[in-house]
PDB file of N, CA and C in Angstrom:
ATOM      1  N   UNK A   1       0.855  -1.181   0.000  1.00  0.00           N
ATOM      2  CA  UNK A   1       0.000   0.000   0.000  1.00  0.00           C
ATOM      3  C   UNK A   1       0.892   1.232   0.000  1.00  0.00           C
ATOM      4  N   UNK A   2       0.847   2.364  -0.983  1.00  0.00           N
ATOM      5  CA  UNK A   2       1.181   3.381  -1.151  1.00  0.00           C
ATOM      6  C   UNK A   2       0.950   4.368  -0.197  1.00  0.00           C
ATOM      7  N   UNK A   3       1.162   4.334   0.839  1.00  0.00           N
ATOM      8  CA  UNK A   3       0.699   5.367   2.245  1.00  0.00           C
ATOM      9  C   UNK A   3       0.513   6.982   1.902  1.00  0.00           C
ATOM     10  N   UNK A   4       1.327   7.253   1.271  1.00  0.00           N
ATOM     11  CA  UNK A   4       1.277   8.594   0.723  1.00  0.00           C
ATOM     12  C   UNK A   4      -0.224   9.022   0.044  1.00  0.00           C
ATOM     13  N   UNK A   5      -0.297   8.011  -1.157  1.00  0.00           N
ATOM     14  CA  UNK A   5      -1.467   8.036  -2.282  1.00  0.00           C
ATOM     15  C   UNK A   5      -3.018   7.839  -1.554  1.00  0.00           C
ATOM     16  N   UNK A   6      -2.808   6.972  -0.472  1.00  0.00           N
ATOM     17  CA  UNK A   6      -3.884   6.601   0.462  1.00  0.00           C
ATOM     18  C   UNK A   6      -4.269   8.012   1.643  1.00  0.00           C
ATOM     19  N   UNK A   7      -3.100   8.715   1.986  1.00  0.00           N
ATOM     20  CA  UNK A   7      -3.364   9.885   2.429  1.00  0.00           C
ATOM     21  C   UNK A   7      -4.014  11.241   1.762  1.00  0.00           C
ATOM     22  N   UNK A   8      -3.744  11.097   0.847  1.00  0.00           N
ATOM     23  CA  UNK A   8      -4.285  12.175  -0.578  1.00  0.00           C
ATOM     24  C   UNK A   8      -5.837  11.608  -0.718  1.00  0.00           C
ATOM     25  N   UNK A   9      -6.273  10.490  -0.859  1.00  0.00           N
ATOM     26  CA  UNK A   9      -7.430  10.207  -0.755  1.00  0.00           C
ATOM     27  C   UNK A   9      -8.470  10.665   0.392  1.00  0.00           C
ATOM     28  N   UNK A  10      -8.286  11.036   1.285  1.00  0.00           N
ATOM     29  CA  UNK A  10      -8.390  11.796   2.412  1.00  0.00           C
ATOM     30  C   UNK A  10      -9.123  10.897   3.502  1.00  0.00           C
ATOM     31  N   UNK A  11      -8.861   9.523   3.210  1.00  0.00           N
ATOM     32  CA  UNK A  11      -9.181   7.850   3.928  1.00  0.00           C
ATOM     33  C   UNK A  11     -10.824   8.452   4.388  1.00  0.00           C
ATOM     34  N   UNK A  12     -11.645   8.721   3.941  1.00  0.00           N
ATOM     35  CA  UNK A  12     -12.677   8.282   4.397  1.00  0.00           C
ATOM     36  C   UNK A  12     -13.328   7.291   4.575  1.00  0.00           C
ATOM     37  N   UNK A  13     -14.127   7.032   5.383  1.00  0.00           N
ATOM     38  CA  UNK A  13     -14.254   5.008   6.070  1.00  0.00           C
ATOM     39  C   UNK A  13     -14.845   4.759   4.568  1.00  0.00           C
ATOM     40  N   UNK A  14     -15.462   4.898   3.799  1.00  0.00           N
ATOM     41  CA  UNK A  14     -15.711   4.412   2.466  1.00  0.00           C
ATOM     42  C   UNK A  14     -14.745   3.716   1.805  1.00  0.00           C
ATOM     43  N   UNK A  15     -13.777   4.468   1.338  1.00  0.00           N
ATOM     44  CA  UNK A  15     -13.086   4.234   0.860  1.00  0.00           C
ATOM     45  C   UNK A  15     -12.245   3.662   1.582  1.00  0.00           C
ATOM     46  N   UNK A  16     -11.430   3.727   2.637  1.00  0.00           N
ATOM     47  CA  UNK A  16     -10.850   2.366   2.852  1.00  0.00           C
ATOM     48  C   UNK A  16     -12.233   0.914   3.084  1.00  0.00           C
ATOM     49  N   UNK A  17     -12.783   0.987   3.147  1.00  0.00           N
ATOM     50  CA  UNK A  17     -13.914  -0.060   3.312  1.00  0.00           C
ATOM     51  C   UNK A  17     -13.349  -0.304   1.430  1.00  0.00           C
ATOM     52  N   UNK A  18     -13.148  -0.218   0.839  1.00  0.00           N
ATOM     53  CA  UNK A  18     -13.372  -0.019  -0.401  1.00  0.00           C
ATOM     54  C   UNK A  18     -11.637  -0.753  -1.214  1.00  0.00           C
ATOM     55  N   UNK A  19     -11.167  -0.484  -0.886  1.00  0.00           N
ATOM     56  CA  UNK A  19      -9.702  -0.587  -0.643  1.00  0.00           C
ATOM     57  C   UNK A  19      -9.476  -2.383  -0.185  1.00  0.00           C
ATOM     58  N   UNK A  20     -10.199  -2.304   1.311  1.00  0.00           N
ATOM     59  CA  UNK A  20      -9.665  -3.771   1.919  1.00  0.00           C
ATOM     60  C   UNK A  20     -10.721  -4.793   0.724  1.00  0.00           C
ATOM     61  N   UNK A  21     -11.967  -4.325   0.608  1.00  0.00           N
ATOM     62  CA  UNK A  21     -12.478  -5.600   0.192  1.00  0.00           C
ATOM     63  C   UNK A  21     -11.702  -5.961  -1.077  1.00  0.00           C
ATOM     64  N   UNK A  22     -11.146  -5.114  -2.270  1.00  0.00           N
ATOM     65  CA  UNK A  22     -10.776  -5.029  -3.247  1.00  0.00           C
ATOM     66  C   UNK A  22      -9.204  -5.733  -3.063  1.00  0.00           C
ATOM     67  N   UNK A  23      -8.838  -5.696  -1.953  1.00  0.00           N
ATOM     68  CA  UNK A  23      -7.330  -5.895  -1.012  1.00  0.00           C
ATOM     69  C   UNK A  23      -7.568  -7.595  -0.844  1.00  0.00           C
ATOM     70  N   UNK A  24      -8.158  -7.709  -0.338  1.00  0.00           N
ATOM     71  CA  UNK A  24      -8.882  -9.326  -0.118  1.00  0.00           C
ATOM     72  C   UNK A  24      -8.848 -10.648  -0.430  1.00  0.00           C
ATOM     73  N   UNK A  25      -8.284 -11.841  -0.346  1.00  0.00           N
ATOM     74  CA  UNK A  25      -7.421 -13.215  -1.156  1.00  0.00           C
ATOM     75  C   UNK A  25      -6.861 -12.518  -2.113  1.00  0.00           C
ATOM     76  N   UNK A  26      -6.084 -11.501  -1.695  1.00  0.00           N
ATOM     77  CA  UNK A  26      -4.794 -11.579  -2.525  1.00  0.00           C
ATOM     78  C   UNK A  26      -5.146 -10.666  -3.636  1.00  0.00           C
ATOM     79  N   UNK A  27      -6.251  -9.506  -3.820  1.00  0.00           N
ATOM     80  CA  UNK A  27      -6.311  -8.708  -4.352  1.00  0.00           C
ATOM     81  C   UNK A  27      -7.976  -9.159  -5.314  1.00  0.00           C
ATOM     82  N   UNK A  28      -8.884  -8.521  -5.735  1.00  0.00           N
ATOM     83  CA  UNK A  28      -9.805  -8.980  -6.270  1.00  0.00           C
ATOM     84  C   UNK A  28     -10.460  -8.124  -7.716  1.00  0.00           C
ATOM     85  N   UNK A  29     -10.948  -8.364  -8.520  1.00  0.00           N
ATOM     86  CA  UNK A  29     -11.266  -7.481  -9.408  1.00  0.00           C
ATOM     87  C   UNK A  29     -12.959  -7.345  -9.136  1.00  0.00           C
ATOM     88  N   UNK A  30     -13.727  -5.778  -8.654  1.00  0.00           N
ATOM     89  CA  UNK A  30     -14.772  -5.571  -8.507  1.00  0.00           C
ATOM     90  C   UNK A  30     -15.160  -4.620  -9.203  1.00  0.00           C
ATOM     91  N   UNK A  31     -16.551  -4.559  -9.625  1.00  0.00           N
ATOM     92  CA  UNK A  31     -17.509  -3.356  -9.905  1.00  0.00           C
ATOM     93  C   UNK A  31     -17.749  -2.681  -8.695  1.00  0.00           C
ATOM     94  N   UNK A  32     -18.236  -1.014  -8.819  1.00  0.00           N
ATOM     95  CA  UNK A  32     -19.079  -0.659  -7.985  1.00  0.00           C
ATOM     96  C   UNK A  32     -20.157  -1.239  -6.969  1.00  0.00           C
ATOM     97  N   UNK A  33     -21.018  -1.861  -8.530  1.00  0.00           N
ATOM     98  CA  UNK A  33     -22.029  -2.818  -8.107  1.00  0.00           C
ATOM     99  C   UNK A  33     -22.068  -3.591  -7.189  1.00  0.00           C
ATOM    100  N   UNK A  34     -20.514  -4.458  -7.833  1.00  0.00           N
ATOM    101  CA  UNK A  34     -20.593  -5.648  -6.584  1.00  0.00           C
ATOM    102  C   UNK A  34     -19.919  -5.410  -5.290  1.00  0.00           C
ATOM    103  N   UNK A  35     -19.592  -4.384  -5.461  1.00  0.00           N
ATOM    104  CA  UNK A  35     -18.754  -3.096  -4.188  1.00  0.00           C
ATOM    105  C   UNK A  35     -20.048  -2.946  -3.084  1.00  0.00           C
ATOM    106  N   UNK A  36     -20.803  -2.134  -3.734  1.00  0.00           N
ATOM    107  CA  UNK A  36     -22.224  -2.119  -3.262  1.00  0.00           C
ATOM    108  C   UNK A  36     -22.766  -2.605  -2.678  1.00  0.00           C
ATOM    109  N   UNK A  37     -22.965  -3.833  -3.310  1.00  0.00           N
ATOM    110  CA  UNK A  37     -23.701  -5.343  -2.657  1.00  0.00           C
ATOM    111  C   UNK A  37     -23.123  -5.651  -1.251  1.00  0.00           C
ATOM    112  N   UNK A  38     -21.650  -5.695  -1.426  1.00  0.00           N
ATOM    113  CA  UNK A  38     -20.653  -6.089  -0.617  1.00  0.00           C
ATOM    114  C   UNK A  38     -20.776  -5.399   0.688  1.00  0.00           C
ATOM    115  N   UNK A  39     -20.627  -4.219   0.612  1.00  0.00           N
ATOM    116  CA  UNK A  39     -20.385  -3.378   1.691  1.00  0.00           C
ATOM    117  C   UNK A  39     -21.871  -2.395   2.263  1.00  0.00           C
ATOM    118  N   UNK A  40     -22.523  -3.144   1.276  1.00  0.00           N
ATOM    119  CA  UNK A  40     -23.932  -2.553   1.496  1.00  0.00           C
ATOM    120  C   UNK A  40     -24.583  -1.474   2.104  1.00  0.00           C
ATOM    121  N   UNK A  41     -24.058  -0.901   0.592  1.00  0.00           N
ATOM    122  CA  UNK A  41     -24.115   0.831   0.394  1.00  0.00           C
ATOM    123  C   UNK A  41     -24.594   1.480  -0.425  1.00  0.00           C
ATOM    124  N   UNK A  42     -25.312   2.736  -0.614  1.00  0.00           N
ATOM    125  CA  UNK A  42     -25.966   2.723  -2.126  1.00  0.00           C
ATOM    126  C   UNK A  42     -24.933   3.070  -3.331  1.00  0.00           C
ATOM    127  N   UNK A  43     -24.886   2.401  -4.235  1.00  0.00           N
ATOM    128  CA  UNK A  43     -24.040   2.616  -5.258  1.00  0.00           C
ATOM    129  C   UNK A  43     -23.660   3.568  -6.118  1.00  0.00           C
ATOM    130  N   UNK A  44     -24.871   4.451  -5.913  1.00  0.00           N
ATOM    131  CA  UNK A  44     -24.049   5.959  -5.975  1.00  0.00           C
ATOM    132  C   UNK A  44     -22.619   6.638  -5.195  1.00  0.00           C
ATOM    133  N   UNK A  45     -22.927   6.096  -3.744  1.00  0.00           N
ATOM    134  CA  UNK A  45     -22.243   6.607  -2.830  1.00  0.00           C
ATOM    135  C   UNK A  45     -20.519   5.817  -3.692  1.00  0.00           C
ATOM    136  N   UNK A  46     -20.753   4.469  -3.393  1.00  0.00           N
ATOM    137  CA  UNK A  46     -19.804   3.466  -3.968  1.00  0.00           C
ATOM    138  C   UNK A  46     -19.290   4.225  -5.431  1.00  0.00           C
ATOM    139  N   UNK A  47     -19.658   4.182  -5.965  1.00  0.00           N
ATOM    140  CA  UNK A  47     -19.006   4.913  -7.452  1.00  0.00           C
ATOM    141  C   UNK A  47     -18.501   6.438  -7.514  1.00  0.00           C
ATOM    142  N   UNK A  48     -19.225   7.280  -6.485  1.00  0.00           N
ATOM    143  CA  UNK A  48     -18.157   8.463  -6.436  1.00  0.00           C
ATOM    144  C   UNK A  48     -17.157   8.334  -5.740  1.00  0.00           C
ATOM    145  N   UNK A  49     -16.904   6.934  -4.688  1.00  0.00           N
ATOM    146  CA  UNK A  49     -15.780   7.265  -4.028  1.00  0.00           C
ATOM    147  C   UNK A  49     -14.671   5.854  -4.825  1.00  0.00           C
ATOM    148  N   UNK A  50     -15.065   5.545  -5.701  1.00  0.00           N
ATOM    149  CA  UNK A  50     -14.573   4.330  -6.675  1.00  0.00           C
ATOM    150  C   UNK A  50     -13.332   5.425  -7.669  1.00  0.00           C
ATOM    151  N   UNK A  51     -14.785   6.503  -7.588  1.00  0.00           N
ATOM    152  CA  UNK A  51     -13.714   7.753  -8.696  1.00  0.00           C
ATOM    153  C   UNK A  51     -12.876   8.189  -7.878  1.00  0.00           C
ATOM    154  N   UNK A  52     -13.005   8.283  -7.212  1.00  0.00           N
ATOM    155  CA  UNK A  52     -11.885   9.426  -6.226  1.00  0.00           C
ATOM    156  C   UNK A  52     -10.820   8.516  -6.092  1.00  0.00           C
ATOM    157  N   UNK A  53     -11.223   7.302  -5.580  1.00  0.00           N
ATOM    158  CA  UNK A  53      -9.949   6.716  -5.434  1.00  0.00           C
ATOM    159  C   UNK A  53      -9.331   6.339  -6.764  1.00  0.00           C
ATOM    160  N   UNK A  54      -9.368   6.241  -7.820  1.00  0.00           N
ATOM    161  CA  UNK A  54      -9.237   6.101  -9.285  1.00  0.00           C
ATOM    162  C   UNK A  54      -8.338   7.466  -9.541  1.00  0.00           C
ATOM    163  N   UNK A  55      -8.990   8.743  -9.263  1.00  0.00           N
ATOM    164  CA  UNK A  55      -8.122  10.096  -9.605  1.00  0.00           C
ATOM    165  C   UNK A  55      -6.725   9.923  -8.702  1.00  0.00           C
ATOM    166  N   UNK A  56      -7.124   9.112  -7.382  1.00  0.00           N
ATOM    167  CA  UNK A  56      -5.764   9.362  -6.017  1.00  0.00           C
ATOM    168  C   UNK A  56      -4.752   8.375  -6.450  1.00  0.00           C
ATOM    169  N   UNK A  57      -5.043   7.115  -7.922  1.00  0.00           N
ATOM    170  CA  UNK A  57      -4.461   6.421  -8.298  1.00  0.00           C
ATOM    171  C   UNK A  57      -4.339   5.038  -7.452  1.00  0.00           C
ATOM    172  N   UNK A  58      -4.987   4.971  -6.585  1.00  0.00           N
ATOM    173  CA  UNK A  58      -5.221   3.861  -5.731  1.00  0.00           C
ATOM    174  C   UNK A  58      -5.722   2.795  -6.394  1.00  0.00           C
ATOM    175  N   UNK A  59      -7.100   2.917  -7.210  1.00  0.00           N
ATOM    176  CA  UNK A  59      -7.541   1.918  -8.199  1.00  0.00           C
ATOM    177  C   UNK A  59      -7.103   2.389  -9.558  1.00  0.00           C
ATOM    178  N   UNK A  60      -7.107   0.645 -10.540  1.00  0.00           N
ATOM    179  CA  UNK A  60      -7.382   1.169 -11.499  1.00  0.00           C
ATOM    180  C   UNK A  60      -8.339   0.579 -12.125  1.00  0.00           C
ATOM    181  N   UNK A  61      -8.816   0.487 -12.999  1.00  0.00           N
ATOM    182  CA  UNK A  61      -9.897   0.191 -13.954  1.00  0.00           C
ATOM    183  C   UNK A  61      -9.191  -0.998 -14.952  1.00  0.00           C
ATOM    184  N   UNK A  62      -9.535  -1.862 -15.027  1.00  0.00           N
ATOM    185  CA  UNK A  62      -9.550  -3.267 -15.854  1.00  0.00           C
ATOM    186  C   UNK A  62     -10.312  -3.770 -17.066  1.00  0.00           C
ATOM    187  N   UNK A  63     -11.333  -3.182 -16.814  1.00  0.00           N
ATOM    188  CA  UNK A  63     -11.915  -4.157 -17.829  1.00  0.00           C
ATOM    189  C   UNK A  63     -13.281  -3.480 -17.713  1.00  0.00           C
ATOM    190  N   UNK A  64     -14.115  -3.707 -19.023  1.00  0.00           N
ATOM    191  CA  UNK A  64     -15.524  -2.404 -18.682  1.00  0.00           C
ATOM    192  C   UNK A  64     -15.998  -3.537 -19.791  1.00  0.00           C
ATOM    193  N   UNK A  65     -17.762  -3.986 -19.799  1.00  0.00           N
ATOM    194  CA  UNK A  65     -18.345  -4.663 -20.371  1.00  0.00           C
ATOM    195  C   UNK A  65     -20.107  -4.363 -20.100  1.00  0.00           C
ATOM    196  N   UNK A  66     -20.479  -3.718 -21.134  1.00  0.00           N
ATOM    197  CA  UNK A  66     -21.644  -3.736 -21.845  1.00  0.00           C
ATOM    198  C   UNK A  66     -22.881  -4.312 -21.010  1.00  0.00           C
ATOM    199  N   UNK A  67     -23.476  -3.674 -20.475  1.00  0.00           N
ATOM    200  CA  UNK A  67     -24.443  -4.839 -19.444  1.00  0.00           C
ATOM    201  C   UNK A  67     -26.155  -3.211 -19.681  1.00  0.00           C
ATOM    202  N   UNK A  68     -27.098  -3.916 -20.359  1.00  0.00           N
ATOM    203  CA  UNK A  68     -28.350  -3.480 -20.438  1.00  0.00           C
ATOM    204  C   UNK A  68     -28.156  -1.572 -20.939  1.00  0.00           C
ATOM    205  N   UNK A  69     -27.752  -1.599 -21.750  1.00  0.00           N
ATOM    206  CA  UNK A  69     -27.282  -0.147 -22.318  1.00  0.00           C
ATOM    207  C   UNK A  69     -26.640   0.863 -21.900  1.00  0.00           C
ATOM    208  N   UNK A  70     -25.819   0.197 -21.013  1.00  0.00           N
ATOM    209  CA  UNK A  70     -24.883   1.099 -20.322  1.00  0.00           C
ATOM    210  C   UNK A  70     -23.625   0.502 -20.012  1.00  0.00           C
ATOM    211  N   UNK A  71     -22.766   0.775 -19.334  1.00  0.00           N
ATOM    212  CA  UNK A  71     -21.304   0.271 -19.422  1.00  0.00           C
ATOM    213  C   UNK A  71     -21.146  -0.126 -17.871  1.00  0.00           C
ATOM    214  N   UNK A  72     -20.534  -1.098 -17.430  1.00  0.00           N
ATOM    215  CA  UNK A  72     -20.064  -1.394 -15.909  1.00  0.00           C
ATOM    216  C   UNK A  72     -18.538  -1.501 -15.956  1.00  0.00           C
ATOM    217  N   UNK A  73     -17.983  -0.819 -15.334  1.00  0.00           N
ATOM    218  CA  UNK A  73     -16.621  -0.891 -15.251  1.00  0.00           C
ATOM    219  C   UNK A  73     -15.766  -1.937 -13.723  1.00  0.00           C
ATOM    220  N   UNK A  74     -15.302  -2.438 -13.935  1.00  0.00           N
ATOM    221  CA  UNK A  74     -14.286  -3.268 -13.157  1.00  0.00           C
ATOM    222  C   UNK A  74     -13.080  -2.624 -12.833  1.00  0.00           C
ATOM    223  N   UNK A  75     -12.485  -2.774 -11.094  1.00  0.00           N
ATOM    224  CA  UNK A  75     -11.146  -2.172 -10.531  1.00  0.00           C
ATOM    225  C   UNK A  75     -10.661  -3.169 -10.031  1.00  0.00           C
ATOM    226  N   UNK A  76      -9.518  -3.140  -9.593  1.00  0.00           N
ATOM    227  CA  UNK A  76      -8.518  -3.639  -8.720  1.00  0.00           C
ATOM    228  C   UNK A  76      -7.774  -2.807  -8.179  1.00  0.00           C
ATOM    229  N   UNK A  77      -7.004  -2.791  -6.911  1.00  0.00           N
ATOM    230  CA  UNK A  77      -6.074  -2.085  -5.986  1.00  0.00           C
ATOM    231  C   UNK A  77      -4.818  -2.015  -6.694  1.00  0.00           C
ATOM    232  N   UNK A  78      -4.448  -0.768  -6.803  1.00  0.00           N
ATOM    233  CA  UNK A  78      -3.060  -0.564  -7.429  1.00  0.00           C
ATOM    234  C   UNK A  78      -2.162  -1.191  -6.428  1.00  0.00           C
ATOM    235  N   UNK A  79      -1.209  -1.918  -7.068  1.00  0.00           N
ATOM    236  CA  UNK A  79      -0.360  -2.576  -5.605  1.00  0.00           C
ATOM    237  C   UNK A  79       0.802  -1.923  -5.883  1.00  0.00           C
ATOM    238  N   UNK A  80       1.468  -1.250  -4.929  1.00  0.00           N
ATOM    239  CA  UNK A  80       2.756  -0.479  -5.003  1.00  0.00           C
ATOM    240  C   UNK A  80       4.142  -1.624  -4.684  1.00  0.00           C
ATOM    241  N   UNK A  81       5.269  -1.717  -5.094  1.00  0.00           N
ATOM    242  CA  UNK A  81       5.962  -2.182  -4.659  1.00  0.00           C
ATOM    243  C   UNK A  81       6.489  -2.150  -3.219  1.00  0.00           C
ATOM    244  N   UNK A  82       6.632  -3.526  -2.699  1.00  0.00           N
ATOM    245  CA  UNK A  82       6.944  -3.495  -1.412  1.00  0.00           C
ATOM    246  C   UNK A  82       8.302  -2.690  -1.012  1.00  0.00           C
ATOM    247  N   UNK A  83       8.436  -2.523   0.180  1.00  0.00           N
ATOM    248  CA  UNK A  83       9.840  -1.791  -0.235  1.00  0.00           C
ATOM    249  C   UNK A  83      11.034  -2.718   0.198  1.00  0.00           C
ATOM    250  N   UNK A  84      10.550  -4.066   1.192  1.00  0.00           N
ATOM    251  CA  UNK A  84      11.724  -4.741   1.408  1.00  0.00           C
ATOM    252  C   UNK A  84      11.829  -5.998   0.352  1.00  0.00           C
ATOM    253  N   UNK A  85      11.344  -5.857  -1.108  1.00  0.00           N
ATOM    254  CA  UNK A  85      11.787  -6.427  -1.774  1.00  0.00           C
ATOM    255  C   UNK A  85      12.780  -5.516  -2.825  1.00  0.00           C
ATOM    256  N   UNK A  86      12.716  -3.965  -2.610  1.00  0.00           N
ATOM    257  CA  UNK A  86      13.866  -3.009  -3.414  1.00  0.00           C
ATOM    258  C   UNK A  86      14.520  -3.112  -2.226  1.00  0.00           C
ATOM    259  N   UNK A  87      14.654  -4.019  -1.024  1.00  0.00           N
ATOM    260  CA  UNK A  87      16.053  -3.869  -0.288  1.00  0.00           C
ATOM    261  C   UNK A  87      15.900  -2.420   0.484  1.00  0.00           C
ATOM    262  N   UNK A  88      15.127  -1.642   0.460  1.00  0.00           N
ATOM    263  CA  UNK A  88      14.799  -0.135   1.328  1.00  0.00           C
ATOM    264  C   UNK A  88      13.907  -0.577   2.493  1.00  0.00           C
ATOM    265  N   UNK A  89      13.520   0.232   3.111  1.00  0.00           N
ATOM    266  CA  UNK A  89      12.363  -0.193   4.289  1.00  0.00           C
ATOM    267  C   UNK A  89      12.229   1.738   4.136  1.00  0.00           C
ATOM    268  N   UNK A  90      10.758   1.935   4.849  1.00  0.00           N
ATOM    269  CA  UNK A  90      10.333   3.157   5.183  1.00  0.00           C
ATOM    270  C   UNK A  90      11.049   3.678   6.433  1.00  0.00           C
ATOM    271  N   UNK A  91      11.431   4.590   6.183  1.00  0.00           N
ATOM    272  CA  UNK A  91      12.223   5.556   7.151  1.00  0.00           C
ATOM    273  C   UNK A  91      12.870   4.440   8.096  1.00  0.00           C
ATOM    274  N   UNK A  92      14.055   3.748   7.600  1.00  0.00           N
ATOM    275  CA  UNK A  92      14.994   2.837   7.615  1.00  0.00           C
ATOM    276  C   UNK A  92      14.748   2.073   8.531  1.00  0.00           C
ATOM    277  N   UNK A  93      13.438   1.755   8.887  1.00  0.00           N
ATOM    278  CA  UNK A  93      13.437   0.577   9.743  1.00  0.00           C
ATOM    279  C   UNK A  93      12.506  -0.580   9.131  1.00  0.00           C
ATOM    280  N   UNK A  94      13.004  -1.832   9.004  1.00  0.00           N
ATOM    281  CA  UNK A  94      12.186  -2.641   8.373  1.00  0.00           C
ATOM    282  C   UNK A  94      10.968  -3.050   8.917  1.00  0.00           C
ATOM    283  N   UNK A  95       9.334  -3.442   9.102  1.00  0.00           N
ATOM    284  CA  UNK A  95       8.730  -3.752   9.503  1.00  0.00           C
ATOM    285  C   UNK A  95       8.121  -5.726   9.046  1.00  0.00           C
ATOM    286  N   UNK A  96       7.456  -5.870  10.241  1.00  0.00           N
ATOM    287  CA  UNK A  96       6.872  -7.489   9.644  1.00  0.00           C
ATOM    288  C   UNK A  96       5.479  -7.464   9.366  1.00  0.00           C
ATOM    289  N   UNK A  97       4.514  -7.995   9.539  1.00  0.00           N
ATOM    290  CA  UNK A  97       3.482  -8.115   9.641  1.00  0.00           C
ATOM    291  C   UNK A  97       2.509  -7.381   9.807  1.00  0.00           C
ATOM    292  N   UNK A  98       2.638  -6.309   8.809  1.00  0.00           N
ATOM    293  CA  UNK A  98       1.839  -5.249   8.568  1.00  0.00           C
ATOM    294  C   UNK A  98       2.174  -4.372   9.924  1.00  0.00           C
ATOM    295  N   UNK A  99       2.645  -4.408  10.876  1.00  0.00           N
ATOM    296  CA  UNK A  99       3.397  -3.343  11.817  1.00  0.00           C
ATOM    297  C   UNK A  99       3.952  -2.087  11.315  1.00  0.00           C
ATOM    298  N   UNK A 100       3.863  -1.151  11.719  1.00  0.00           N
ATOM    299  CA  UNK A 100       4.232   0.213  11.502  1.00  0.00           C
ATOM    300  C   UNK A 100       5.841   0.461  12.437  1.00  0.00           C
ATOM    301  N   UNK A 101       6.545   1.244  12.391  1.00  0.00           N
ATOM    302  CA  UNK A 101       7.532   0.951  13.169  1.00  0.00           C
ATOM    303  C   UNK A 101       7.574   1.119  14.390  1.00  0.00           C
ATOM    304  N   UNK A 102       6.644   1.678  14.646  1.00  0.00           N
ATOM    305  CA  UNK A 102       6.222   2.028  16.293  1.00  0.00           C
ATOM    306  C   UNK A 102       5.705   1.020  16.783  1.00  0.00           C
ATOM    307  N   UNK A 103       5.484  -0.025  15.760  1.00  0.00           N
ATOM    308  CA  UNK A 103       4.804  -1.289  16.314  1.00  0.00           C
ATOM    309  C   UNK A 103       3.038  -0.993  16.409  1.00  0.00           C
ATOM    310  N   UNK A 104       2.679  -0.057  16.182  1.00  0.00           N
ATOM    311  CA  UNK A 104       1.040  -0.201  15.724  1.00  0.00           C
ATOM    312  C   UNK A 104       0.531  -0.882  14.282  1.00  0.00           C
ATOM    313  N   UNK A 105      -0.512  -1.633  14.180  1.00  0.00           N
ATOM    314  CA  UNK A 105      -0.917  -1.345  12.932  1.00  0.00           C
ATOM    315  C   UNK A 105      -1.189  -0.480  12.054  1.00  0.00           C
ATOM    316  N   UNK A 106      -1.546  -0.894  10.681  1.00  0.00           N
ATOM    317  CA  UNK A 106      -1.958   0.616   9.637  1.00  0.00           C
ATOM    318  C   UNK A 106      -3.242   0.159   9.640  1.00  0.00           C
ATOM    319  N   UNK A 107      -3.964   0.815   9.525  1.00  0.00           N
ATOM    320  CA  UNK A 107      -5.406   0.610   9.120  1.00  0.00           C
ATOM    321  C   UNK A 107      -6.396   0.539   9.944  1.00  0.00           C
ATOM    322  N   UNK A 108      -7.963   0.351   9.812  1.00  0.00           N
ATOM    323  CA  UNK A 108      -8.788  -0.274  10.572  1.00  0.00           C
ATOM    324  C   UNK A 108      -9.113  -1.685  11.020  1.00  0.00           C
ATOM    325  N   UNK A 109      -8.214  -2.326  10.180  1.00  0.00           N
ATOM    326  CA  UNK A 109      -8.757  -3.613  10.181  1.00  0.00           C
ATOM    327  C   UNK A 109      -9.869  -4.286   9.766  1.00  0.00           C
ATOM    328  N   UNK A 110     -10.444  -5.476   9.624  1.00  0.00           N
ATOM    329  CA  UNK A 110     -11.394  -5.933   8.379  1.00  0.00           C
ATOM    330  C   UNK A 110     -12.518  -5.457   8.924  1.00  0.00           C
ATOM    331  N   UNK A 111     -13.301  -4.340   8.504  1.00  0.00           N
ATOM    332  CA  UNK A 111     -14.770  -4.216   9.372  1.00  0.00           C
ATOM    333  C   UNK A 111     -15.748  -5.122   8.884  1.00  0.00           C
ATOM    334  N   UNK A 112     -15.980  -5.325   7.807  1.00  0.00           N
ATOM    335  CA  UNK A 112     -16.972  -6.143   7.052  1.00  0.00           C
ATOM    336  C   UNK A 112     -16.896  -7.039   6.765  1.00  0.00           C
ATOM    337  N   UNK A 113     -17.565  -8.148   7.339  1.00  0.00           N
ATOM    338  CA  UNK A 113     -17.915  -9.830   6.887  1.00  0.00           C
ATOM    339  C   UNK A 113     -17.922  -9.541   5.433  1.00  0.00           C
ATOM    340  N   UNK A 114     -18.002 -10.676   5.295  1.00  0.00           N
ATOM    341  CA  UNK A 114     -18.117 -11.390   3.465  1.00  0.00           C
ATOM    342  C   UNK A 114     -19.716 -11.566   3.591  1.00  0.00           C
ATOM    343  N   UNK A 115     -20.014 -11.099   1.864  1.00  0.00           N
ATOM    344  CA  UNK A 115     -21.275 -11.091   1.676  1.00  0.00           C
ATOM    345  C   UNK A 115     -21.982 -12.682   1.448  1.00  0.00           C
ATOM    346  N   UNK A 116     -23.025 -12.618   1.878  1.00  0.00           N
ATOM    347  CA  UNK A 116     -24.134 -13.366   1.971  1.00  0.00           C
ATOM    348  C   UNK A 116     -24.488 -13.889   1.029  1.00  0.00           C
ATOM    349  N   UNK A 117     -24.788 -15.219   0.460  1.00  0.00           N
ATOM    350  CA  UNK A 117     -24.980 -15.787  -0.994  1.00  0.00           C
ATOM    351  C   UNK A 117     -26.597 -14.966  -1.030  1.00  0.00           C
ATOM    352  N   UNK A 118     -26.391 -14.251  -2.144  1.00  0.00           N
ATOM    353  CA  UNK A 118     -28.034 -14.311  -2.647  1.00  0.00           C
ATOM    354  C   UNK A 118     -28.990 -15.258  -2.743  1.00  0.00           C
ATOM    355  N   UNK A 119     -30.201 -15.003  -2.291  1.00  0.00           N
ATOM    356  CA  UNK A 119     -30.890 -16.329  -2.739  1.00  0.00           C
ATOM    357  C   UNK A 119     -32.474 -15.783  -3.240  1.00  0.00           C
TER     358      UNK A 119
END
């Protein structure tokens, strides 16, 4: 995670809500829509903050496909290079397990269960 790029976004709980699910087995490719569903939110809300994070470069856009006369677009989480695989660490101390160097975590942590099979 690009800490910088994530600060420019101005982390509103949306958007990191938005971020982890997309973050999730290892990274996932979502719509708004299924953003929506997911975090169960109205999808307006979900798609202006889909853009924002898109302008902050956090997401990008993948793949867009034709669905009932309009267009649905697909993201994934920009993944920044780690830095202890360029051999650097952030402000020269290496961290493990998502630890910060002070030894706190980053983030909120997972707020939202996994969605519910439709039925």
């Amino acid at each position: 995670m690009n800490w910088q790029l994530l600060a420019r976004a101005n982390t509103h709980p949306l958007r990191i809500s938005i971020l982890e699910v997309l973050g999730m087995d290892g990274g996932r490719t979502l719509s708004p829509s299924d953003l929506s569903y997911e975090l169960r939110t109205p999808l307006s809300n979900v798609n202006y903050h889909v853009t924002e994070l898109r302008r902050a470069g956090l997401v990008e856009l993948t793949a867009e496909r034709p669905v009932r006369g309009a267009t649905e677009h697909f993201y994934r989480e920009v993944k920044a290079p780690h830095p202890a695989r360029n051999g650097a660490s952030r402000n020269g101390v290496a961290t493990t397990n998502g630890a910060s160097p002070n030894g706190r975590r980053h983030g909120r942590g997972r707020r939202h269960g996994r969605a519910k099979a439709r039925t």
